[in-house]
Protein backbone atom coordinates (compact mmCIF):
# COMPACT_ATOMS: atom_id res chain seq x y z
CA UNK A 1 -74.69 -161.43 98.34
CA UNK A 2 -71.25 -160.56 99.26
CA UNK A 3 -71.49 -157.25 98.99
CA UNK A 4 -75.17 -157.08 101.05
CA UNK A 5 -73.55 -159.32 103.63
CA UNK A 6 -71.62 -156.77 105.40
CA UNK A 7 -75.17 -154.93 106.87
CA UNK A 8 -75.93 -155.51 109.91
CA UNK A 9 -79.59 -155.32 110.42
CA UNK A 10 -80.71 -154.34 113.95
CA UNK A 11 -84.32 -154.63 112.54
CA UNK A 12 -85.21 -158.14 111.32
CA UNK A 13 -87.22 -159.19 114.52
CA UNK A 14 -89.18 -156.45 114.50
CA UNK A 15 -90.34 -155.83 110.81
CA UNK A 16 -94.23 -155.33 110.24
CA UNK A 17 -95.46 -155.16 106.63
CA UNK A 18 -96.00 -151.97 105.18
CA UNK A 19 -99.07 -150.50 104.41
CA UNK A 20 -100.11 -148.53 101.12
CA UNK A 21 -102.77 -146.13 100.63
CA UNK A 22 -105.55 -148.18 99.18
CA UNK A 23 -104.42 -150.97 100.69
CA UNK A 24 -101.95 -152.01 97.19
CA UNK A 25 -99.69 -155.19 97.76
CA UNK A 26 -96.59 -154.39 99.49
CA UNK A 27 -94.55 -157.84 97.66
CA UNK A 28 -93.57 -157.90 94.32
CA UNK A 29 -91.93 -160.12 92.49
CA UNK A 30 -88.95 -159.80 89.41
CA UNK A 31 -90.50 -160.07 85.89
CA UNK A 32 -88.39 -160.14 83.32
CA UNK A 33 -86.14 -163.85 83.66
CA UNK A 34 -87.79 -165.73 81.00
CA UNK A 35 -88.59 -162.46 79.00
CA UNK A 36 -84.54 -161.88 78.65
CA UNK A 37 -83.94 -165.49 76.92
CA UNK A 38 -86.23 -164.01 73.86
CA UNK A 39 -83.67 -162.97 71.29
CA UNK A 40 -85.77 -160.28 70.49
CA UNK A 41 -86.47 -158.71 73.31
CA UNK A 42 -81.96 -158.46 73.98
CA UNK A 43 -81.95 -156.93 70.99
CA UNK A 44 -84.10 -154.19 71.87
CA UNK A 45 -82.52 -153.85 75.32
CA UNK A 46 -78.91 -153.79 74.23
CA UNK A 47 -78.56 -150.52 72.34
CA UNK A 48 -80.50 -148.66 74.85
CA UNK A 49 -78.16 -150.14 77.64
CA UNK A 50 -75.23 -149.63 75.52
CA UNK A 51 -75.63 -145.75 74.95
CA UNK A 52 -76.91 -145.11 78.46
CA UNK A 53 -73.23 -146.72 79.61
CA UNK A 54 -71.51 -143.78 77.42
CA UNK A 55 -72.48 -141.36 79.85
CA UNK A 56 -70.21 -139.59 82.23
CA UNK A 57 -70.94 -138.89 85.79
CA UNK A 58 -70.44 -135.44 87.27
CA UNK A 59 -70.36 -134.21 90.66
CA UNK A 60 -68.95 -131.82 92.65
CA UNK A 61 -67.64 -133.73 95.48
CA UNK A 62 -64.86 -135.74 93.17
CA UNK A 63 -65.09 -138.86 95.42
CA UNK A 64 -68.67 -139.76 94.52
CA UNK A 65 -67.81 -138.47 90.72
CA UNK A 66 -64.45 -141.23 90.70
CA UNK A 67 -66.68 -143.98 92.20
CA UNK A 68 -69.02 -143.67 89.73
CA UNK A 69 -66.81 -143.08 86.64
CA UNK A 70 -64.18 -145.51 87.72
CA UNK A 71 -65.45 -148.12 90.12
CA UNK A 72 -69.01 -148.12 92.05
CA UNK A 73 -68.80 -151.23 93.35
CA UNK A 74 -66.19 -154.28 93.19
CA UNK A 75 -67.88 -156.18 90.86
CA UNK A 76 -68.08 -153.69 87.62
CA UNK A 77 -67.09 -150.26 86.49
CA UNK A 78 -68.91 -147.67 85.50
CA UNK A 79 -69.33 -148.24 81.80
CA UNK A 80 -70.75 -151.94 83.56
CA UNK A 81 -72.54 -150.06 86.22
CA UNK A 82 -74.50 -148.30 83.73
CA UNK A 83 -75.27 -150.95 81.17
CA UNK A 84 -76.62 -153.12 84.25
CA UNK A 85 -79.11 -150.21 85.68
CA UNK A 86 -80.42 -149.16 82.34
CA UNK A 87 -80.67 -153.47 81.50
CA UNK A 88 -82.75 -154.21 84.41
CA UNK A 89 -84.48 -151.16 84.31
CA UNK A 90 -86.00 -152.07 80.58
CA UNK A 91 -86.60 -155.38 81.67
CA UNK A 92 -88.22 -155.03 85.06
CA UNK A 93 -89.55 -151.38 84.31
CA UNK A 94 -87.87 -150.80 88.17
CA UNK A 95 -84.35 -150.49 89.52
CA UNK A 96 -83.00 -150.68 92.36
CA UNK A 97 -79.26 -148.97 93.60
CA UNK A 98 -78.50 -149.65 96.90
CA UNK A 99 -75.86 -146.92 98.26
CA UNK A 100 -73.42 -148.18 100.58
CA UNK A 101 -71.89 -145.71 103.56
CA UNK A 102 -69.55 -146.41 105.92
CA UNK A 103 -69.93 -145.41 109.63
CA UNK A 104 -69.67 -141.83 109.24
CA UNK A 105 -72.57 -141.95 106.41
CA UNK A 106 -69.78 -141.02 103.91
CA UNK A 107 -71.04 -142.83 100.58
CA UNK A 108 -68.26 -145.33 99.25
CA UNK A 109 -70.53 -147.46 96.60
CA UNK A 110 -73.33 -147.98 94.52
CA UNK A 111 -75.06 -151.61 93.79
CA UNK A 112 -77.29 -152.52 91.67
CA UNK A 113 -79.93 -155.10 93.08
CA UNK A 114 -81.00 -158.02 91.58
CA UNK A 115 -83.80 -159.70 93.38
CA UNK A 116 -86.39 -162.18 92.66
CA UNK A 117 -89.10 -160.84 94.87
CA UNK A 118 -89.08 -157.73 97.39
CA UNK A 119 -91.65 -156.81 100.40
CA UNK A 120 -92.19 -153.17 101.78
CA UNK A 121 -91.91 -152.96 105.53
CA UNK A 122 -91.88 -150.86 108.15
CA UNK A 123 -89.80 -150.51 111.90
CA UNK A 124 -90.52 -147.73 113.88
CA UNK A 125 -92.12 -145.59 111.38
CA UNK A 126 -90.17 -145.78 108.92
CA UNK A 127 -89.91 -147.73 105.04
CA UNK A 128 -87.65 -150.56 104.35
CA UNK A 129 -87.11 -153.18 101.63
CA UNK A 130 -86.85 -156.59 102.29
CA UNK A 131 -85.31 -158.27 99.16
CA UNK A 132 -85.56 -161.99 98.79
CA UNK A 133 -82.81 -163.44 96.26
CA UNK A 134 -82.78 -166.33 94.19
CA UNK A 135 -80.66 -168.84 96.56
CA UNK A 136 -82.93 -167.60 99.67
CA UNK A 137 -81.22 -165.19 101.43
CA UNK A 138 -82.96 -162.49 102.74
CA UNK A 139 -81.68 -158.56 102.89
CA UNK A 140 -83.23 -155.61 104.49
CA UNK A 141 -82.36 -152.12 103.05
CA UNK A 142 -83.71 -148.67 104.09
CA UNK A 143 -85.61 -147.11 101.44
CA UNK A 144 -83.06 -143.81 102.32
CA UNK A 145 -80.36 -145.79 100.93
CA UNK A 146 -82.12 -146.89 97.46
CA UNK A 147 -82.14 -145.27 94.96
CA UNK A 148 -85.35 -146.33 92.56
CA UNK A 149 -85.67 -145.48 88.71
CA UNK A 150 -89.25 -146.77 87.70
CA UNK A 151 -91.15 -146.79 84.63
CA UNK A 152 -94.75 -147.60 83.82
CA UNK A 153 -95.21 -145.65 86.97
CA UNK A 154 -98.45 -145.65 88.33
CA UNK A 155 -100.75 -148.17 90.45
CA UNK A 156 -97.97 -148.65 93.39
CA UNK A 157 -96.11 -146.18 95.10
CA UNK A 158 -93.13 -148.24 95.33
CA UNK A 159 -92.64 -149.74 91.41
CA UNK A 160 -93.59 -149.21 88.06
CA UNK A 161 -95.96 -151.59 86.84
CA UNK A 162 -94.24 -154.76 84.77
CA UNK A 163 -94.18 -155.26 81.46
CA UNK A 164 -96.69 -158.31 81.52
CA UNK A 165 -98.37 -156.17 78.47
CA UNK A 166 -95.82 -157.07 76.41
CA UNK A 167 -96.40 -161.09 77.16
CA UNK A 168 -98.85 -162.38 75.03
CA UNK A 169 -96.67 -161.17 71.68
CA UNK A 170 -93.44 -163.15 73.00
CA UNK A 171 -95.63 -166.09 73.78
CA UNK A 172 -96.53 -165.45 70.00
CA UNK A 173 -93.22 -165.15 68.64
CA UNK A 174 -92.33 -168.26 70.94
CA UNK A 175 -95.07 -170.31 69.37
CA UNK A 176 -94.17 -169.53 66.34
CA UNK A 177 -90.75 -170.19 65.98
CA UNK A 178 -91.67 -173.39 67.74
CA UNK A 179 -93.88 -174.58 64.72
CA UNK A 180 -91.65 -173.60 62.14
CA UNK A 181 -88.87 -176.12 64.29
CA UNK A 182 -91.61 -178.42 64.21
CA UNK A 183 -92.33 -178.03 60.87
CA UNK A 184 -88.80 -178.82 59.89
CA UNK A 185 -88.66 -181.81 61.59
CA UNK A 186 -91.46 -183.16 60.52
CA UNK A 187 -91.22 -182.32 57.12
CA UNK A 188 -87.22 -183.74 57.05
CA UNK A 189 -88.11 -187.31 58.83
CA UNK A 190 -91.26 -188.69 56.83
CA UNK A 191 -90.82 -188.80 53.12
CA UNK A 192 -93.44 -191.15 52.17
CA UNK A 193 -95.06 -194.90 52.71
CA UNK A 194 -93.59 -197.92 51.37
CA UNK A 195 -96.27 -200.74 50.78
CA UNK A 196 -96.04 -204.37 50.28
CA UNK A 197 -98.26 -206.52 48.34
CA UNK A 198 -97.55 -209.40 50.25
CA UNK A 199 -100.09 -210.66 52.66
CA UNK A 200 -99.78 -210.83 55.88
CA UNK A 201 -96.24 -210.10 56.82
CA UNK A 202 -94.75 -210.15 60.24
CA UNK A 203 -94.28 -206.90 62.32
CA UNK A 204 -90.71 -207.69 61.69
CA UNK A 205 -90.49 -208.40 58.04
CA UNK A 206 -92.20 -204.79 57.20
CA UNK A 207 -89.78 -203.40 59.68
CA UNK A 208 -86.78 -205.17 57.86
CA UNK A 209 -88.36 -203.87 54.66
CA UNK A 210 -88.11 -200.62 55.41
CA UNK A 211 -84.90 -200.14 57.00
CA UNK A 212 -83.78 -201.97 53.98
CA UNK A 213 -85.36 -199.34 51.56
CA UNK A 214 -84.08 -196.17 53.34
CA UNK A 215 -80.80 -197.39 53.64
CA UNK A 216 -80.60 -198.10 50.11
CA UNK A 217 -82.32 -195.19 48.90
CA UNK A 218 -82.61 -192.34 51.29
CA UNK A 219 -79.32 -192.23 52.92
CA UNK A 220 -76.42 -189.77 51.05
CA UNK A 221 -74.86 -192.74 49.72
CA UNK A 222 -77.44 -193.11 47.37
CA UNK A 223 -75.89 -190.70 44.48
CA UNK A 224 -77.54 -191.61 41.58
CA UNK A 225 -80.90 -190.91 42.94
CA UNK A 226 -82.88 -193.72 41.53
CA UNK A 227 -84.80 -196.53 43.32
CA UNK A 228 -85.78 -199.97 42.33
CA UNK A 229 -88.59 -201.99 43.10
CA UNK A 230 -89.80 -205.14 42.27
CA UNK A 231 -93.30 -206.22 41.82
CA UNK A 232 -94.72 -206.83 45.38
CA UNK A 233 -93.20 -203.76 46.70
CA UNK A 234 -95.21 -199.69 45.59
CA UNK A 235 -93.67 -196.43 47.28
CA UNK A 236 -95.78 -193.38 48.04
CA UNK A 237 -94.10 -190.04 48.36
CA UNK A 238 -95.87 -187.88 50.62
CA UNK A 239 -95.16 -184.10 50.06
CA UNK A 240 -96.06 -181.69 52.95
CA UNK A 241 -96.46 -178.13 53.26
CA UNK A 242 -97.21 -177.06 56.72
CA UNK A 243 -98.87 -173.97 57.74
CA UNK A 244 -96.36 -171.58 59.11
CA UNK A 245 -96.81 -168.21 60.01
CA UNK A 246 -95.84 -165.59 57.11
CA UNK A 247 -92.91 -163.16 56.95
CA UNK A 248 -95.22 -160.36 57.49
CA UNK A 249 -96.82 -161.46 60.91
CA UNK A 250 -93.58 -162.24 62.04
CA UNK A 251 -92.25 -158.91 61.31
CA UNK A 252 -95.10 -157.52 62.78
CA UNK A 253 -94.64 -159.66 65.82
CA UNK A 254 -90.78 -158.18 66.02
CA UNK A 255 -92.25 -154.94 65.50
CA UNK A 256 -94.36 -154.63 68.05
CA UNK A 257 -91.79 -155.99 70.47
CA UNK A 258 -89.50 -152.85 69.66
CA UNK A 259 -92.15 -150.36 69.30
CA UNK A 260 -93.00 -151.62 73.19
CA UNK A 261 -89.00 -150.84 73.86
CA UNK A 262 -88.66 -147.33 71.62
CA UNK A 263 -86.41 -148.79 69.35
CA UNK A 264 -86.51 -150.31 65.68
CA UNK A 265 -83.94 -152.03 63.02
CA UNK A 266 -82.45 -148.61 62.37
CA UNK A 267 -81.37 -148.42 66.39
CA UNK A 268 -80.47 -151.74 66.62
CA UNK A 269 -78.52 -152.38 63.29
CA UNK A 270 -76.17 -148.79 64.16
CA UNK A 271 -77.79 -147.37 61.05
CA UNK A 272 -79.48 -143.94 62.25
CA UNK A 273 -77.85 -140.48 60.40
CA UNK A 274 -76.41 -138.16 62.58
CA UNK A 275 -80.27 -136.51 63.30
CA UNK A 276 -81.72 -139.78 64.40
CA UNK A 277 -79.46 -139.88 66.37
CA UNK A 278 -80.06 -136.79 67.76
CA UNK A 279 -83.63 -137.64 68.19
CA UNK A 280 -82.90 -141.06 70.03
CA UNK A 281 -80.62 -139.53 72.76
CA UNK A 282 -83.49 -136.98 73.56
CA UNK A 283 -86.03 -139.57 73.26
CA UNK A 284 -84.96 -142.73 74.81
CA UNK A 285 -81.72 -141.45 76.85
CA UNK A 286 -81.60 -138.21 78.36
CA UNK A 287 -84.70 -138.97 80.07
CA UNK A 288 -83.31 -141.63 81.62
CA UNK A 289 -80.08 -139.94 82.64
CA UNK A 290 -81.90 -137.05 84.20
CA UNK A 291 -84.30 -139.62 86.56
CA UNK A 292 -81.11 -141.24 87.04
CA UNK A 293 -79.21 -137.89 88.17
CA UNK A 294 -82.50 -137.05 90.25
CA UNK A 295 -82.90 -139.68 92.04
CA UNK A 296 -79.05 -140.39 93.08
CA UNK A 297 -78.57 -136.43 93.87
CA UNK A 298 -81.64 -137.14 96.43
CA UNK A 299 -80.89 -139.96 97.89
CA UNK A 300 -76.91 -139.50 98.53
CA UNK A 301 -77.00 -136.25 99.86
CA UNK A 302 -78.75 -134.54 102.82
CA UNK A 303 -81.21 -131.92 102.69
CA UNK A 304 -78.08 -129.86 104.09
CA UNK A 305 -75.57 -130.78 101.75
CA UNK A 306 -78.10 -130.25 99.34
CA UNK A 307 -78.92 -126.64 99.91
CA UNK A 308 -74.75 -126.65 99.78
CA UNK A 309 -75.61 -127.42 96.06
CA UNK A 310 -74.28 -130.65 95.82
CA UNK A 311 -75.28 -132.18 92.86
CA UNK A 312 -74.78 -135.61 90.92
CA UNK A 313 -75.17 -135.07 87.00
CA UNK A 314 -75.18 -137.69 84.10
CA UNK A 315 -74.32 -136.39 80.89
CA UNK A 316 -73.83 -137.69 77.35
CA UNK A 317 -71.92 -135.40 75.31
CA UNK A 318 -74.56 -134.36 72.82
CA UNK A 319 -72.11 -133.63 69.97
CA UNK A 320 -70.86 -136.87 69.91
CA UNK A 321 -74.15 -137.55 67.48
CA UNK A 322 -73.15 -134.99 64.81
CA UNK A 323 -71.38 -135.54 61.56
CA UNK A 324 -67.58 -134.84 60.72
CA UNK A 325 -69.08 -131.63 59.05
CA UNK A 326 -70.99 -130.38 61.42
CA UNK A 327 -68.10 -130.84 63.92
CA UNK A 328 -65.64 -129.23 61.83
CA UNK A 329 -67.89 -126.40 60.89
CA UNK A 330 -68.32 -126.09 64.47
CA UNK A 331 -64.81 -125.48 64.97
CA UNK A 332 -64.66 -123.04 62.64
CA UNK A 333 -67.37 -121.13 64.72
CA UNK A 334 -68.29 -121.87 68.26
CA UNK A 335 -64.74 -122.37 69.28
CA UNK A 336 -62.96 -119.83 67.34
CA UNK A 337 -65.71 -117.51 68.58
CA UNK A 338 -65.20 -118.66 72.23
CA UNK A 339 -68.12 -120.76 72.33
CA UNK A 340 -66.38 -124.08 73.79
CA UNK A 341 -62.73 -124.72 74.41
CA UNK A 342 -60.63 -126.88 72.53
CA UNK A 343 -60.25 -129.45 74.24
CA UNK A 344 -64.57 -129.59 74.44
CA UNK A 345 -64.55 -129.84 70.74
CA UNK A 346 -61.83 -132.80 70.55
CA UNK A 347 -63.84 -134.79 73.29
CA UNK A 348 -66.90 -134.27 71.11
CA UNK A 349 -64.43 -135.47 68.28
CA UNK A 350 -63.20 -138.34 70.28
CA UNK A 351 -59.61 -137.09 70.94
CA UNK A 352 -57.81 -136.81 74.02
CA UNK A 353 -57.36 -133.49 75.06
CA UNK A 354 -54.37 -131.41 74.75
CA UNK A 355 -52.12 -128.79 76.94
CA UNK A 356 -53.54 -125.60 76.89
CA UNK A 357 -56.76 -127.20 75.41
CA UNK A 358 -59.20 -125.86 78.45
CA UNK A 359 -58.53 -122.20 77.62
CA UNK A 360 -61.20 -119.84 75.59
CA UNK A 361 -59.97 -118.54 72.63
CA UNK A 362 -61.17 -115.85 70.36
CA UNK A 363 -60.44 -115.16 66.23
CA UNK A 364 -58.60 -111.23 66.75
CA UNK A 365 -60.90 -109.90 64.53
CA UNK A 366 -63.55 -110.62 67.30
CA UNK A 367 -64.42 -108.43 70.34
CA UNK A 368 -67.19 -107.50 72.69
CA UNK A 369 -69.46 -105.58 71.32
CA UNK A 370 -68.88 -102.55 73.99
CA UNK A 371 -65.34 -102.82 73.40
CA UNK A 372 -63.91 -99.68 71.42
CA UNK A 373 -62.64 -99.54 67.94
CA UNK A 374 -59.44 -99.45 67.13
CA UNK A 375 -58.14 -95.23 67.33
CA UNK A 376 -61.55 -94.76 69.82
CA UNK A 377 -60.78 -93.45 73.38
């Protein structure tokens, strides 16, 4: 809240709720919080959030492209910054960035807001977002200064719908590992029924009995494994098997959790060749990148520093997914041809650049193809 609690809102007395076409509900709540403790479902979030925070931000006013490289807020970097967005935006199917300016309207940070409920309102003709957070403070934001990545997009005009859909399999996967726990237990603690002949004995005489019998013959000390009993005294073993669900409809349970998500054991074991790869940065990243890069292009900048061409661009070097080979053999070609600098290849390699490194350069046995031939006029 510490970084909200420097707004000063002229507009809390005032607010009036906010009014969709069709009459939608303007309040929303967070989904997501109990979702997020299912092992399964972080798995499936955590690659997606971890290449999404590999991109670089690019911009051509080199303030807003150091904020959100280096530092967009004082709680996280950018690397953080990223992971966070792309983490609540897979859980929540929504995002919210709220874009803090100073008195001049210069932008100086970017937030990520995590709410527990939110309500669309409206002052004077115009949209804001009241956000309601988990210890009961209150915010209001203008929608101008909030940047929203949604997915699921399409009953309200405000948020993607919520992943709800994906409920009743977690409940599954919940109950199940549930009765296998259960299972165990009950399984480990009854082992049979000890009976005794003897008529009639006291509630505390059969208790004695069998605390007697366990200790001598169920407890680790017991190394030799055999039990004697005498003649008024008959032991039952009781062998159960309970009904658990199979390997296969668990799999399929984890399954359809990550086909939901876009990923699979390949993404989230780090075991995709260099064209999976390929194919998961244009399937499940660069989308999200380029809403991203939308979305904070429009809502920093002004129509007028817009037509200016201001721009705000998130980029994941592509090349970084290709084998040694290919990178090598690229080398040999694109660069030497003139194709990409040096220093272009070695980030794609992973290397720091190097003096000089930014400068085309051309094989000599390569010119334009209007350039005369050697002894040509």
């Amino acid at each position: 809240m510490g970084f909200f609690g420097r707004l000063k809102n002229k507009i809390m007395a005032t607010l009036s709720r906010w009014k969709e076409i069709g009459e939608y509900r303007s309040t929303f709540r967070a989904f997501g919080t109990e979702a997020y403790r299912s092992e399964v479902v972080r798995s499936c979030i955590r690659p997606l959030a971890e290449f999404t925070s590999k991109a670089n931000a690019r911009c051509n006013v080199k303030q807003i492209e150091m904020l959100l490289n280096d530092r967009p807020n004082i709680y996280m970097n950018g690397k953080e910054f990223l992971y966070k967005v792309r983490t609540l935006y897979e859980l929540r199917n929504n995002v919210f960035i709220y874009i803090d300016r100073d008195e001049k309207g210069k932008t100086k940070g970017f937030m990520p807001v995590v709410y527990s409920s939110f309500e669309a309102m409206e002052y004077g003709g115009n949209l804001f977002i009241q956000f309601s957070f988990q210890t009961g403070e209150k915010v209001t934001l203008p929608w101008d200064d909030l940047a929203v990545i949604r997915k699921d997009y399409s009953e309200s005009n405000f948020v993607g719908d919520d992943n709800s859909a994906i409920l009743e399999t977690l409940e599954l996967i919940s109950t199940t590992n549930q009765g296998i726990a259960n299972a165990v237990k009950a399984t480990a603690n009854l082992r049979g029924i000890l009976k005794s002949t003897k008529a009639m004995l006291s509630p505390e005489d059969i208790k004695r009995n069998k605390e007697e019998f366990v200790k001598d013959y169920l407890l680790l000390e017991n190394e030799g494994g055999i039990a004697a009993l005498d003649a008024t005294q008959e032991f039952t073993p009781i062998n159960m098997s309970p009904v658990v669900a199979t390997y296969t409809q668990m799999k399929e349970f984890r399954e359809n959790v990550q086909r939901y998500f876009g990923v699979n054991d390949k993404i989230i074991m780090c075991n995709l060749s260099p064209d999976e790869l390929q194919t998961f940065y244009e399937m499940r990243i660069e989308p999200f990148l380029t809403d991203l890069s939308t979305e904070l292009t429009s809502k920093v900048f002004t129509a007028r520093e817009k037509s200016w061409d201001n721009w705000i661009m998130f980029e994941s070097n592509r090349l970084q997914f290709a084998s040694l080979d290919k990178k090598i053999q690229m080398f040999a070609t694109v660069v030497q041809y003139g194709g990409m600098t040096i220093n272009e290849w070695r980030a794609a390699c992973n290397m720091a650049p190097i003096e000089g490194g930014d400068d085309l350069i051309r094989r000599l046995d390569a010119a334009k193809v209007d350039d005369p031939a050697e002894g040509e006029e």
